[in-house]
Protein backbone atom coordinates (compact mmCIF):
# COMPACT_ATOMS: atom_id res chain seq x y z
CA UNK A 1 -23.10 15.83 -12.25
CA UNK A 2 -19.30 15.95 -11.14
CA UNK A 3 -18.21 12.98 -9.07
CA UNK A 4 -14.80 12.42 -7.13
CA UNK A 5 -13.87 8.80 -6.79
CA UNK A 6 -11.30 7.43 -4.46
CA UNK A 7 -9.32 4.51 -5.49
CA UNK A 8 -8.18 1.22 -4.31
CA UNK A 9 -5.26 -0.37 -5.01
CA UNK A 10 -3.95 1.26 -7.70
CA UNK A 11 -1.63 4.09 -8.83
CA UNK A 12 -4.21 6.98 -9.49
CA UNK A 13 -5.24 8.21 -5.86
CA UNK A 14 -8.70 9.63 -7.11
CA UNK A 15 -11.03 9.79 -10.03
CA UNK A 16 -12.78 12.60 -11.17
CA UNK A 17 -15.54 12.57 -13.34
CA UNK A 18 -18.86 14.15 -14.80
CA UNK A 19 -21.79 12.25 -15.62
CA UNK A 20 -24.54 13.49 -18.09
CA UNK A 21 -27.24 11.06 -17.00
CA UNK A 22 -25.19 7.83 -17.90
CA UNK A 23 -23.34 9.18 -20.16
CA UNK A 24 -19.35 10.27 -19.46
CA UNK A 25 -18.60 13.83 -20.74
CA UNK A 26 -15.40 14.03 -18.60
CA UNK A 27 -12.44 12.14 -16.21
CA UNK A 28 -9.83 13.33 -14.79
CA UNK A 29 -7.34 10.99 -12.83
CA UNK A 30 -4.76 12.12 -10.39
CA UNK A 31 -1.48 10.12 -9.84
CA UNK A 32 -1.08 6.95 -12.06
CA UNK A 33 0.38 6.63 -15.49
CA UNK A 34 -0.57 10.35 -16.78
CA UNK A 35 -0.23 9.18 -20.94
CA UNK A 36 -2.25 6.03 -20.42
CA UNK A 37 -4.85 7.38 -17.92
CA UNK A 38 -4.94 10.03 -20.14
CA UNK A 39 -5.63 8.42 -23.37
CA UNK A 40 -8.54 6.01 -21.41
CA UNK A 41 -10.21 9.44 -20.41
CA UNK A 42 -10.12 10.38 -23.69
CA UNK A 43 -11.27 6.99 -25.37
CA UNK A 44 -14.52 6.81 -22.58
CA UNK A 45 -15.86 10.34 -23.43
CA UNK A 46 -19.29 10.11 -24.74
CA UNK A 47 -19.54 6.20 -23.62
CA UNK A 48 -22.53 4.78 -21.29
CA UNK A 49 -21.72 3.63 -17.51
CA UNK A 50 -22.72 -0.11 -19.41
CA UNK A 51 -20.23 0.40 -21.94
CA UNK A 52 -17.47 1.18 -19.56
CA UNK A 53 -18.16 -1.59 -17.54
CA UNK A 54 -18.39 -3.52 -20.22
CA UNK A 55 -14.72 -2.91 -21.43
CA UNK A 56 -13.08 -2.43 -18.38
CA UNK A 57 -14.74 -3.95 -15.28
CA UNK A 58 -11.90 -6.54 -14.18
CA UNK A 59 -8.94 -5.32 -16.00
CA UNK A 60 -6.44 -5.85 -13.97
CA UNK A 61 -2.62 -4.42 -13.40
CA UNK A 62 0.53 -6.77 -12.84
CA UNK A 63 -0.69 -8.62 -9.89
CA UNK A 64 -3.09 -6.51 -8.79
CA UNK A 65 -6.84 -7.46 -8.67
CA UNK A 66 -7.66 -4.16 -10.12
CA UNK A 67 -6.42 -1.48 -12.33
CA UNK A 68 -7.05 2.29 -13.55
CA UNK A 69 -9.61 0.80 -15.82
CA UNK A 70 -11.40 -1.57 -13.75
CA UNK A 71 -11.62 1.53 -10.68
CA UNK A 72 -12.90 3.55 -13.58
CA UNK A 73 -15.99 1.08 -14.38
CA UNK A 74 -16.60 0.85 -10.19
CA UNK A 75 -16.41 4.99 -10.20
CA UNK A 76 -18.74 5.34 -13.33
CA UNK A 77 -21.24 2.98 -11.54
CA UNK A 78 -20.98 4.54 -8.16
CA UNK A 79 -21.63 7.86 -9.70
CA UNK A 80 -24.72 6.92 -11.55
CA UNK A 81 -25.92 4.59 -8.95
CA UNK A 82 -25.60 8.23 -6.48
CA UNK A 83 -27.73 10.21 -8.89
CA UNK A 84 -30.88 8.22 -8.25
């Protein structure tokens, strides 16, 4: 299932993503830092929704309350909670 996310707060403007039952086969962010949103895409291929959350739920950036990562672990969730 594809799923387009739309940030808060952050750099990236949107999250896209596919979801093979819980299970991330893909993400694709738009704005942000492209080598380090890349390289997180890359590094949650394959992982559950509870992994991601896990990892990255509450990273933050600077003195932000959020981050890339931590709208990534809210995206992953939203998308799997939608599929129900």
């Amino acid at each position: 299932m594809e799923y387009n996310y739309k940030t808060k707060g952050v750099c990236s403007t949107n999250i896209k993503l596919e979801l093979d039952g819980d299970i991330v086969k893909e993400v694709v962010f738009t704005g942000g830092c492209n080598g380090n949103l890349k390289a997180i895409s890359t590094l949650v291929k394959g992982m559950s929704v509870s992994e991601i959350e896990e990892k990255l739920l509450g990273n933050t950036c600077g003195l932000k309350g959020t981050s890339c990562a931590d709208q990534l672990a809210k995206a992953v969730r939203e998308a799997y909670n939608s599929q129900k």
